[in-house]
PDB file of N, CA and C in Angstrom:
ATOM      1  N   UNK A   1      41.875 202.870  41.088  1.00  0.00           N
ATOM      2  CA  UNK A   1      42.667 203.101  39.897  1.00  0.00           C
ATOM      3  C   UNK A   1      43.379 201.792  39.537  1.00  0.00           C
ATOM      4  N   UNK A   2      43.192 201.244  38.192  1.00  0.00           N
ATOM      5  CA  UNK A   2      43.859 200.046  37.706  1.00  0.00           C
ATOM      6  C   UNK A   2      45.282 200.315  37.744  1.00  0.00           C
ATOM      7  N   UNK A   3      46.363 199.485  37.796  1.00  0.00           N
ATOM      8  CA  UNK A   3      47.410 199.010  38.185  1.00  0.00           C
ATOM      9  C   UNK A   3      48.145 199.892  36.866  1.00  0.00           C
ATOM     10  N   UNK A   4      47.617 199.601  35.501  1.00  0.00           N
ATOM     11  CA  UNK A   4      47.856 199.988  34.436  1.00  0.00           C
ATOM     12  C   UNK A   4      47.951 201.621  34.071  1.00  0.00           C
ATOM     13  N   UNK A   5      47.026 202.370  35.098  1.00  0.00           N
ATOM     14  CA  UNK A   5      46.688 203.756  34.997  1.00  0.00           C
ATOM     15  C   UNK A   5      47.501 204.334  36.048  1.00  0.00           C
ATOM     16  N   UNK A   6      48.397 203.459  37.014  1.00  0.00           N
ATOM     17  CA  UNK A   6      49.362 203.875  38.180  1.00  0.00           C
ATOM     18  C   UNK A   6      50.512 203.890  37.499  1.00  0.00           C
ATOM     19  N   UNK A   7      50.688 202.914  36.437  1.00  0.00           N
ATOM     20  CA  UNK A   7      52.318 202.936  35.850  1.00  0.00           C
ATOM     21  C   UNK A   7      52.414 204.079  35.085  1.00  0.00           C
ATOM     22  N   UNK A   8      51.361 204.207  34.266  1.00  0.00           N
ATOM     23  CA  UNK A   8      51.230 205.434  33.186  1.00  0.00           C
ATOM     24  C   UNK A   8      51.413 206.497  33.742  1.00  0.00           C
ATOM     25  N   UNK A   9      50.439 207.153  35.111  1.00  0.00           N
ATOM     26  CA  UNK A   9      51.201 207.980  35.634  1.00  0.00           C
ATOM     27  C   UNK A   9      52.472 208.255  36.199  1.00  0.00           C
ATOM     28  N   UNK A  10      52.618 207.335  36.413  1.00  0.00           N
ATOM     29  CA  UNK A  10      54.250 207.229  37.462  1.00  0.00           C
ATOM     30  C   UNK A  10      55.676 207.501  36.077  1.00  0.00           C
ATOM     31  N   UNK A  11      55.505 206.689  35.209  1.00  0.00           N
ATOM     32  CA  UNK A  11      56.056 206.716  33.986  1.00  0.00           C
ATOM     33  C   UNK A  11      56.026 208.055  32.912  1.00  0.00           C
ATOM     34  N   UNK A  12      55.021 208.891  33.113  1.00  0.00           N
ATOM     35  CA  UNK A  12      54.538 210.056  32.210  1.00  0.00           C
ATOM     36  C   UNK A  12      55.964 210.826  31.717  1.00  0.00           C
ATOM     37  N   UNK A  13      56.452 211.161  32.915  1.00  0.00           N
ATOM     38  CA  UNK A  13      57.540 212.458  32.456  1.00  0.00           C
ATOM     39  C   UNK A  13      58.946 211.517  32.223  1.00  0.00           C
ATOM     40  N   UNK A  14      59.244 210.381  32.537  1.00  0.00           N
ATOM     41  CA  UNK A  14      60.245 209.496  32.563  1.00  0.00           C
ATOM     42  C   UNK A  14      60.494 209.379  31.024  1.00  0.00           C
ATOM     43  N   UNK A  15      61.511 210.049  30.088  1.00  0.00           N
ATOM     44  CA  UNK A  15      61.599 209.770  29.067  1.00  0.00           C
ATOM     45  C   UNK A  15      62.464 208.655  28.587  1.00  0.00           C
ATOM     46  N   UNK A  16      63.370 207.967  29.502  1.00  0.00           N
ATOM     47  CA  UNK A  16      64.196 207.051  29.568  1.00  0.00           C
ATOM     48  C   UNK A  16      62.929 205.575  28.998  1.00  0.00           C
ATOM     49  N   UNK A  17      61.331 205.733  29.772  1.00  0.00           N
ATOM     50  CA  UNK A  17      60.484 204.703  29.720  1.00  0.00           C
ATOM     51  C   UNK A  17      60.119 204.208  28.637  1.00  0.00           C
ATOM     52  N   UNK A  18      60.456 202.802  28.118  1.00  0.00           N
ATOM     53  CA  UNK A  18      60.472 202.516  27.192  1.00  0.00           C
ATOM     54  C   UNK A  18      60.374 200.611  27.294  1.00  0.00           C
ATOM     55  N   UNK A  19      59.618 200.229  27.367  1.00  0.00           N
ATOM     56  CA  UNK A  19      59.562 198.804  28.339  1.00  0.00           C
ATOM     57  C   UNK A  19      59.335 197.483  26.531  1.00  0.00           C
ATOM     58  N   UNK A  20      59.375 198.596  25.702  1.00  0.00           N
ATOM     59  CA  UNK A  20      58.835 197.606  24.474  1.00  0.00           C
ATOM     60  C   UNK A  20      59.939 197.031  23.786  1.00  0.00           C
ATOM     61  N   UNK A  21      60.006 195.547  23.139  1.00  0.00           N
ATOM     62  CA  UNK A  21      60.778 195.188  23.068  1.00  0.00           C
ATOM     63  C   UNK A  21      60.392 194.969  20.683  1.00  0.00           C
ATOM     64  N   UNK A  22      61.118 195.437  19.902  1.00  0.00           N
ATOM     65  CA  UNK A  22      60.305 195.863  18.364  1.00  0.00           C
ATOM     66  C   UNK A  22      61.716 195.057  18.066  1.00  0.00           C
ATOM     67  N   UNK A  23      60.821 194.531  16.416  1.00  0.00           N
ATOM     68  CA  UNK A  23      61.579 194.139  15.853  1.00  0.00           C
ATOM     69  C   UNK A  23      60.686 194.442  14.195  1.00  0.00           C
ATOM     70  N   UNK A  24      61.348 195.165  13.432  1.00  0.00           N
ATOM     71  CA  UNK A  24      60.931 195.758  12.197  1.00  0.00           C
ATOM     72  C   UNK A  24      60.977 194.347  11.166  1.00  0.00           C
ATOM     73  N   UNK A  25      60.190 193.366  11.216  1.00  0.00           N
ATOM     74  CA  UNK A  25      60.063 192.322  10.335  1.00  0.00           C
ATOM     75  C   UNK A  25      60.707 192.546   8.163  1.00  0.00           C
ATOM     76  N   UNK A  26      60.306 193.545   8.282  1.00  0.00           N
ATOM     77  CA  UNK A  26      60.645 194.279   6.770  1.00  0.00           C
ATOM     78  C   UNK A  26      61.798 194.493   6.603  1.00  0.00           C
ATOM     79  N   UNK A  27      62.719 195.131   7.546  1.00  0.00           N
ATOM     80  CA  UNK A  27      63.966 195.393   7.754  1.00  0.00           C
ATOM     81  C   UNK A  27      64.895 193.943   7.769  1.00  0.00           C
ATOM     82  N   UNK A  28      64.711 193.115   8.607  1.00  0.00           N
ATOM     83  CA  UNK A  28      65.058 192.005   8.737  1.00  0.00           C
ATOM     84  C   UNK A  28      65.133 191.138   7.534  1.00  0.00           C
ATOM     85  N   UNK A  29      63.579 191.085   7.072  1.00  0.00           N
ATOM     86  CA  UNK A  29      63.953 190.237   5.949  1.00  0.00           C
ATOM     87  C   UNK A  29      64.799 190.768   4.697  1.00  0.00           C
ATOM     88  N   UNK A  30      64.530 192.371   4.645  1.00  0.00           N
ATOM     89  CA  UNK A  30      65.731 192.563   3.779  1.00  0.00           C
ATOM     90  C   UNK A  30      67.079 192.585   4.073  1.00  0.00           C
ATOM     91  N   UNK A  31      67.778 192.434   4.965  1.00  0.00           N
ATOM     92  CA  UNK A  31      68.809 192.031   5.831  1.00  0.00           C
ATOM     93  C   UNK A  31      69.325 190.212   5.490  1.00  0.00           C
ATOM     94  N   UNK A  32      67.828 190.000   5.731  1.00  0.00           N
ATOM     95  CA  UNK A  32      68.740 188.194   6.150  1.00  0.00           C
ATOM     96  C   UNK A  32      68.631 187.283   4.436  1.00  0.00           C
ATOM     97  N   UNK A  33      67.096 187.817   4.038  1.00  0.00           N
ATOM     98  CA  UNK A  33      66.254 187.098   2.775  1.00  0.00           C
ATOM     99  C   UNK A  33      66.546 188.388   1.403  1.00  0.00           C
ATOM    100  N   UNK A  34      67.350 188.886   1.380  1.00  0.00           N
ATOM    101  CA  UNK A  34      67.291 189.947   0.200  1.00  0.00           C
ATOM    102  C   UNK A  34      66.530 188.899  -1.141  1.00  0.00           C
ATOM    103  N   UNK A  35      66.299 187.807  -1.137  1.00  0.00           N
ATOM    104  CA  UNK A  35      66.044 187.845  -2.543  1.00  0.00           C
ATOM    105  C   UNK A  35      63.837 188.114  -2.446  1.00  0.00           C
ATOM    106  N   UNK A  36      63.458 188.259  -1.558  1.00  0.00           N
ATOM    107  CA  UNK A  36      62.296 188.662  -1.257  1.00  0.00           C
ATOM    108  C   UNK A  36      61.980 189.510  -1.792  1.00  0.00           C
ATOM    109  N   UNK A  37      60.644 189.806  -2.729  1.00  0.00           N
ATOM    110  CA  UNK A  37      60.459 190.772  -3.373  1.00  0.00           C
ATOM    111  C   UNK A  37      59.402 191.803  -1.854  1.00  0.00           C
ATOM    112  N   UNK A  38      58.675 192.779  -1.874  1.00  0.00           N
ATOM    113  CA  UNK A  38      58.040 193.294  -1.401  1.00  0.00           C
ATOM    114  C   UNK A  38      57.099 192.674  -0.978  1.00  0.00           C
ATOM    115  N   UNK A  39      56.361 192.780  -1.934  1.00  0.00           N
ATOM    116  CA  UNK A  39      55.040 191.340  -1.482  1.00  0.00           C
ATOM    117  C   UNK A  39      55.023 190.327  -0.578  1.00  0.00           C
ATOM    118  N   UNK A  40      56.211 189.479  -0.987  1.00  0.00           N
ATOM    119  CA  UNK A  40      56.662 188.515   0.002  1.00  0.00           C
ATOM    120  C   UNK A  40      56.902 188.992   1.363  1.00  0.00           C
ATOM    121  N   UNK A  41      57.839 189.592   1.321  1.00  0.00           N
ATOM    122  CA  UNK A  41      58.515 189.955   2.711  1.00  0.00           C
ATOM    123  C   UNK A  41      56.872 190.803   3.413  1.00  0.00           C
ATOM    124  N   UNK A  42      56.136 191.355   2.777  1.00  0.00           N
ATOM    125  CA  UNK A  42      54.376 192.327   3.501  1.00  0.00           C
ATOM    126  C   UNK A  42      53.636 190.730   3.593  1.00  0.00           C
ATOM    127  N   UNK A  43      53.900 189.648   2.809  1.00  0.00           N
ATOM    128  CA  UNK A  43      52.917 188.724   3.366  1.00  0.00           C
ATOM    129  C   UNK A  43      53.308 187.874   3.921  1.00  0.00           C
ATOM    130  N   UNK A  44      54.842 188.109   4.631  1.00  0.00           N
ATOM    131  CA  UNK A  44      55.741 187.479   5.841  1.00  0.00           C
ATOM    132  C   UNK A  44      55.372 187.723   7.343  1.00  0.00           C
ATOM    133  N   UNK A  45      54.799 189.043   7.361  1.00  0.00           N
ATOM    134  CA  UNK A  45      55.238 190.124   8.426  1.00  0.00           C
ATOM    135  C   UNK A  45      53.323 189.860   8.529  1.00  0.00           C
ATOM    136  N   UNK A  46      52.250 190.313   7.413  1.00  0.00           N
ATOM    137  CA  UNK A  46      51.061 189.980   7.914  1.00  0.00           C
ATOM    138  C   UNK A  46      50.685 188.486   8.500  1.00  0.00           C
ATOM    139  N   UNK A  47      51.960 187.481   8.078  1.00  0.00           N
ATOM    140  CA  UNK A  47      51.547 186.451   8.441  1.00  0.00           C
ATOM    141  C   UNK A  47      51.899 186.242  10.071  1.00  0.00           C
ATOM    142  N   UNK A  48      52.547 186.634  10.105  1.00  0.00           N
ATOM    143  CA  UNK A  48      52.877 186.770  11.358  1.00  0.00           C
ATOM    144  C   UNK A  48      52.336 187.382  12.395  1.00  0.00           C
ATOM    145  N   UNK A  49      51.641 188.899  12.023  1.00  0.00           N
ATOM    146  CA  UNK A  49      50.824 189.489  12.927  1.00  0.00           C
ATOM    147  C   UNK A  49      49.431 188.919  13.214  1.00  0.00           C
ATOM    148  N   UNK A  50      49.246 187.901  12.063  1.00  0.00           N
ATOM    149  CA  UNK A  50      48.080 187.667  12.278  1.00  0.00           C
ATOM    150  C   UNK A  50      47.730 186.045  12.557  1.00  0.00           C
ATOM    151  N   UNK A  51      48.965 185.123  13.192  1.00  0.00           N
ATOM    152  CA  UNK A  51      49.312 183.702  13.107  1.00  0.00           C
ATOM    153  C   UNK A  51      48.766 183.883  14.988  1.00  0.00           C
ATOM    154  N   UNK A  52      47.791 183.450  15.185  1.00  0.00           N
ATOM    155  CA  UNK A  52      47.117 183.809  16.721  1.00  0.00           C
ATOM    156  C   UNK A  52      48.283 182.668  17.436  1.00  0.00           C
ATOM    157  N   UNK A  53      48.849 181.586  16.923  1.00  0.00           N
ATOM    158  CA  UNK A  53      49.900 181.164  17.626  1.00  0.00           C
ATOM    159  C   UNK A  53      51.615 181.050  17.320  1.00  0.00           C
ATOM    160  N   UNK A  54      51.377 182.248  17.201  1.00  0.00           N
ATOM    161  CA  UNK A  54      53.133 182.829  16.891  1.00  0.00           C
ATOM    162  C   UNK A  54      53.533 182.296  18.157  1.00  0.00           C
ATOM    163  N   UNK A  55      55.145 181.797  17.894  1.00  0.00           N
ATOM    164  CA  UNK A  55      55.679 181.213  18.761  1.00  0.00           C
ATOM    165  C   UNK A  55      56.578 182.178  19.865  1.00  0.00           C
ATOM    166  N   UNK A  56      56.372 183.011  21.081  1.00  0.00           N
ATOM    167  CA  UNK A  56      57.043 183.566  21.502  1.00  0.00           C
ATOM    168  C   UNK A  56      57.979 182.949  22.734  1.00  0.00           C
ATOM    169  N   UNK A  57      57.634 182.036  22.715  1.00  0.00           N
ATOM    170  CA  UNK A  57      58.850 181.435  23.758  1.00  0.00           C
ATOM    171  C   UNK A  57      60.114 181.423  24.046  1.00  0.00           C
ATOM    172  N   UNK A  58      61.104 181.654  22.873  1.00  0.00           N
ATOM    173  CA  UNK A  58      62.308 182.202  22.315  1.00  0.00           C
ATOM    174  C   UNK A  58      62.301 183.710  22.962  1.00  0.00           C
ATOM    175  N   UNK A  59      61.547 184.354  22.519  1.00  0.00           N
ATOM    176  CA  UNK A  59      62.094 185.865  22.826  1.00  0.00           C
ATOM    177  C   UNK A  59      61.874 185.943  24.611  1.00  0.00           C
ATOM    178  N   UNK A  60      60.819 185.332  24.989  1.00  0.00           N
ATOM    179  CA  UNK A  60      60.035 185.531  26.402  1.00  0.00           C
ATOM    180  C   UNK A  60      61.402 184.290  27.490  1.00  0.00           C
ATOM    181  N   UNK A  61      61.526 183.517  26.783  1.00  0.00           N
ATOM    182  CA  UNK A  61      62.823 182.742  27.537  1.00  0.00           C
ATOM    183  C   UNK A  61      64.660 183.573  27.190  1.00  0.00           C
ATOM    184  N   UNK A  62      64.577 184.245  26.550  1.00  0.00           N
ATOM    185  CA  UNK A  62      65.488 185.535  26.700  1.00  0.00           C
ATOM    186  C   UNK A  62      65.163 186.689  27.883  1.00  0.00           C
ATOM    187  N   UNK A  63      64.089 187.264  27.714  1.00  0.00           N
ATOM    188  CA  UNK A  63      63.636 187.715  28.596  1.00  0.00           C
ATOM    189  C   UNK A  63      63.891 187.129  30.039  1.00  0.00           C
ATOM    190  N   UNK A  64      62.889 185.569  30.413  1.00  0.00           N
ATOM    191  CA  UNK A  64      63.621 185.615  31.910  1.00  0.00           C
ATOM    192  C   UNK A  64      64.866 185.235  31.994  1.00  0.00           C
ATOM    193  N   UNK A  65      65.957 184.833  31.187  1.00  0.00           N
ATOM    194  CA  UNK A  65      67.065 184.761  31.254  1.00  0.00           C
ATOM    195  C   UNK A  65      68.132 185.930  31.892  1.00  0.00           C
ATOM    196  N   UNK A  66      66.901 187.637  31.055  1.00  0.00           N
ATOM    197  CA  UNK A  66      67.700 188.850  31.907  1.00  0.00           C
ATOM    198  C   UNK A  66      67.235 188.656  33.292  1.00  0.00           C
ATOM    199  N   UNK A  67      66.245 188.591  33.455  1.00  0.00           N
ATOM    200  CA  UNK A  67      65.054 188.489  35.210  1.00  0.00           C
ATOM    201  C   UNK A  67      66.181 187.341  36.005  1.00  0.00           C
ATOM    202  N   UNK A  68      66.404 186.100  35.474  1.00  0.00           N
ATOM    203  CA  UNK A  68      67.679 185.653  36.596  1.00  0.00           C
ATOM    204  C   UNK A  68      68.638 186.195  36.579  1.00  0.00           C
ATOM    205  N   UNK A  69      69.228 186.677  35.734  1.00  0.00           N
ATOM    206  CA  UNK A  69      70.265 187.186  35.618  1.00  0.00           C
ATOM    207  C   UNK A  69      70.203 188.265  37.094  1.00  0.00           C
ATOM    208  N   UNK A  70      68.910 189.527  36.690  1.00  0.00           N
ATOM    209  CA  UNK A  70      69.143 190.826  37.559  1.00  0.00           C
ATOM    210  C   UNK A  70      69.111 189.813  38.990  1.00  0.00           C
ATOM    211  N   UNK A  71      67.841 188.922  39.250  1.00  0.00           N
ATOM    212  CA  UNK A  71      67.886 188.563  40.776  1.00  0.00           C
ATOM    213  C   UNK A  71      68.440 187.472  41.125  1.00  0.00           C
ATOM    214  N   UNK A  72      69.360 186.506  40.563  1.00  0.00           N
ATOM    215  CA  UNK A  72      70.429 186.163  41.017  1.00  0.00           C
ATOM    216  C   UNK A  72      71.793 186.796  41.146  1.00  0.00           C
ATOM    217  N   UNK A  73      72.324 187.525  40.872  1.00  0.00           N
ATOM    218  CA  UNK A  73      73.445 188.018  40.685  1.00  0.00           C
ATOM    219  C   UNK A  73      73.631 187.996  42.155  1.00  0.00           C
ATOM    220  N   UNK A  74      74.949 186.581  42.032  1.00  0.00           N
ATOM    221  CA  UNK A  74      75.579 186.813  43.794  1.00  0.00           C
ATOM    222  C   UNK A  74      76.895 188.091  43.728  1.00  0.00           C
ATOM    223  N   UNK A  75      76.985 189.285  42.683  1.00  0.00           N
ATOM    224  CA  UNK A  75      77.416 190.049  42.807  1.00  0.00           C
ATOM    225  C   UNK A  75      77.367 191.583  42.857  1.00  0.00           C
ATOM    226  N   UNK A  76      75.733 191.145  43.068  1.00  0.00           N
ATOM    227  CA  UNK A  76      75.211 192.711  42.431  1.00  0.00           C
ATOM    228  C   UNK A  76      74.580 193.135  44.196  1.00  0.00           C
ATOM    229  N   UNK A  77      75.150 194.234  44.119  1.00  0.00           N
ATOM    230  CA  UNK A  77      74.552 194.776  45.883  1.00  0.00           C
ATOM    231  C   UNK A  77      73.165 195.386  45.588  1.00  0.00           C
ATOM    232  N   UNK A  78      72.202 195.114  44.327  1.00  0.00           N
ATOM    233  CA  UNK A  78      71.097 195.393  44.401  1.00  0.00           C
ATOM    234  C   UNK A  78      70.604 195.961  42.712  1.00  0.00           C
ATOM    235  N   UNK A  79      70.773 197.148  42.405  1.00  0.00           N
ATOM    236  CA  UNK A  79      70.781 197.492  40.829  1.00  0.00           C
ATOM    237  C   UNK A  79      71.660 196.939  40.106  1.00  0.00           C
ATOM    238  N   UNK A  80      71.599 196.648  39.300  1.00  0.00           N
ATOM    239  CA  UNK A  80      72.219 196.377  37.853  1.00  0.00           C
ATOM    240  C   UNK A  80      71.803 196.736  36.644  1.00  0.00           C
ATOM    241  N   UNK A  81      72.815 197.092  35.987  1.00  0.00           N
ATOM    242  CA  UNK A  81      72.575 198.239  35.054  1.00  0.00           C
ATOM    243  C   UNK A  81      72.239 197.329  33.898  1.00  0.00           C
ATOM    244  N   UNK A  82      71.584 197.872  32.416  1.00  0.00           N
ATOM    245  CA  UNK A  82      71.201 197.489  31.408  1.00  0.00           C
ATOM    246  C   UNK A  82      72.656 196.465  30.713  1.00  0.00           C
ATOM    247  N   UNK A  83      73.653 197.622  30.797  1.00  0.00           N
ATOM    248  CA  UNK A  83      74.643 196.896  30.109  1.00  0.00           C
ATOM    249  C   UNK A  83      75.140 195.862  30.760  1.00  0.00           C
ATOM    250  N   UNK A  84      75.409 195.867  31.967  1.00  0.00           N
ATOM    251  CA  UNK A  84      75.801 194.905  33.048  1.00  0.00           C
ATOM    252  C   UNK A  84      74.820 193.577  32.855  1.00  0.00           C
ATOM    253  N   UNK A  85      73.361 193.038  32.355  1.00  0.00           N
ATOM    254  CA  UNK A  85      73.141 192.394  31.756  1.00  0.00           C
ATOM    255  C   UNK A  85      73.189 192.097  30.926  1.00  0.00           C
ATOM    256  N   UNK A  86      72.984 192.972  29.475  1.00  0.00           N
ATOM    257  CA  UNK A  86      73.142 192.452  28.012  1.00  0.00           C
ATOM    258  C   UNK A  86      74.925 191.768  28.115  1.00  0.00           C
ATOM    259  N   UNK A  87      75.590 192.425  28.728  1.00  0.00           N
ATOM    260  CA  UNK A  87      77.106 191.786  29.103  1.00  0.00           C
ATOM    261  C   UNK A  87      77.079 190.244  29.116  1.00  0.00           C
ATOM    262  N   UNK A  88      76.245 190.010  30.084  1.00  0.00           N
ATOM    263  CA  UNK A  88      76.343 188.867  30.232  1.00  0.00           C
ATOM    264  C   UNK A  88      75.389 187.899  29.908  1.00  0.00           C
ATOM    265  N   UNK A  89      74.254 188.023  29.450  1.00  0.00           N
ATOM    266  CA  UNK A  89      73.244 187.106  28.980  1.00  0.00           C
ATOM    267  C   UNK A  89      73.921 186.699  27.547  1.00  0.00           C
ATOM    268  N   UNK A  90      73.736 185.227  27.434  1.00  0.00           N
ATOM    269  CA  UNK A  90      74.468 184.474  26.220  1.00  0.00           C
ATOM    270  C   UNK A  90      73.149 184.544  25.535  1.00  0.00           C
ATOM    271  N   UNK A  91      73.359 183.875  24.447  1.00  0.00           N
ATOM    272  CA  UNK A  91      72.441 183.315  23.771  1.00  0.00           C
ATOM    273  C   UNK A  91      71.849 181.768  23.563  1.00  0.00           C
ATOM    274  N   UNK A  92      72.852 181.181  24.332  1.00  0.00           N
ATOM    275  CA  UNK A  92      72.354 180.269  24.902  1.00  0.00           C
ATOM    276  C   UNK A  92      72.065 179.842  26.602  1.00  0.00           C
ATOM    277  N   UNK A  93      70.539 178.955  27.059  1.00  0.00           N
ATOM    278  CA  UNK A  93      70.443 179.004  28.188  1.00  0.00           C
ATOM    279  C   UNK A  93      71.815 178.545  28.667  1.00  0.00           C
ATOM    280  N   UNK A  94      71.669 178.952  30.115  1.00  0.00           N
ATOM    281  CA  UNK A  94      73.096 178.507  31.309  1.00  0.00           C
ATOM    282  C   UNK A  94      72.181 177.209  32.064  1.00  0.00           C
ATOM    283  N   UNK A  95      72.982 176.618  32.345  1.00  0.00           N
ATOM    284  CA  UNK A  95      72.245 175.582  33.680  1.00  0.00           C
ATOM    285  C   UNK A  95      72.103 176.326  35.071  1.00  0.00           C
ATOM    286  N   UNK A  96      70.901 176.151  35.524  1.00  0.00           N
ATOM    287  CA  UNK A  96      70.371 176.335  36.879  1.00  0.00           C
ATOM    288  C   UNK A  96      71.733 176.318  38.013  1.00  0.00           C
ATOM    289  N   UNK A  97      71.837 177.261  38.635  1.00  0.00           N
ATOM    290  CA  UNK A  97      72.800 176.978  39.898  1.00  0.00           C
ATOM    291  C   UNK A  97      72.207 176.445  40.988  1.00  0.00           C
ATOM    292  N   UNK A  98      72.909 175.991  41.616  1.00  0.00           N
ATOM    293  CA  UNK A  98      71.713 175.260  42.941  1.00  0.00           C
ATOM    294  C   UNK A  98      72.191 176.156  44.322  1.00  0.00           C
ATOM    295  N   UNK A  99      71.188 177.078  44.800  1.00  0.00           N
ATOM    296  CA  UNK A  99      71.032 178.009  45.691  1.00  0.00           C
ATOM    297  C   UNK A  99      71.472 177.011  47.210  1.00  0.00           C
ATOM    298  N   UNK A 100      72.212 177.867  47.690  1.00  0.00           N
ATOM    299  CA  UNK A 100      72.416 177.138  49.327  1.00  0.00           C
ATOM    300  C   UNK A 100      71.641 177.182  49.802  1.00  0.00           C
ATOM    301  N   UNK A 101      71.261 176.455  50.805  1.00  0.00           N
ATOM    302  CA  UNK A 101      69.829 176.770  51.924  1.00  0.00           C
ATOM    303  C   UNK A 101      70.770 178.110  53.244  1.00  0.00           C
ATOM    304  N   UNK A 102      70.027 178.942  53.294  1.00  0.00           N
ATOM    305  CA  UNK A 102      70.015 179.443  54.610  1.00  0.00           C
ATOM    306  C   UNK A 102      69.486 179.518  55.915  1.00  0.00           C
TER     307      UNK A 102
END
């Protein structure tokens, strides 16, 4: 059984599961760009779905920013909760701490 068909089961009844990270491009631009007519803002959003090198490095370097966050935490005795990160992840990177040797 693929790795992919173990999560799905394991995940099935878990309604909390929700691992996707959306951002409604249409919404946004009427938010940030109101002077966008329709058109524009549908050939913003196709351009984008369909730009094979959209830049995700921004969102994916947020991302491991939460991942150090959860497994460095020299205060966390193991879980840490959702809010307990969004708390503390900035929006800008932090500098590297330098780990003691043990």
């Amino acid at each position: 059984m693929a790795s992919k068909d173990r999560r799905d089961r394991y995940y099935h009844f878990d309604n909390n599961y929700d691992p996707l990270l959306a951002l409604n491009v249409d919404e946004y631009l009427i938010k940030e760009h109101p002077h966008l007519s329709l058109v524009q803002r549908k050939s913003v959003w196709v351009t984008c779905q369909n730009n094979q090198s959209f830049d995700w490095s921004a969102v994916k370097a947020q991302i491991d920013e939460c991942v150090n966050k959860i497994t460095n935490d020299e205060h966390s005795s193991g879980d840490v909760s959702s809010s307990q990160v969004s708390d503390s992840v900035s929006n800008k990177p932090k500098p590297r701490r330098k780990r003691n040797a043990s």
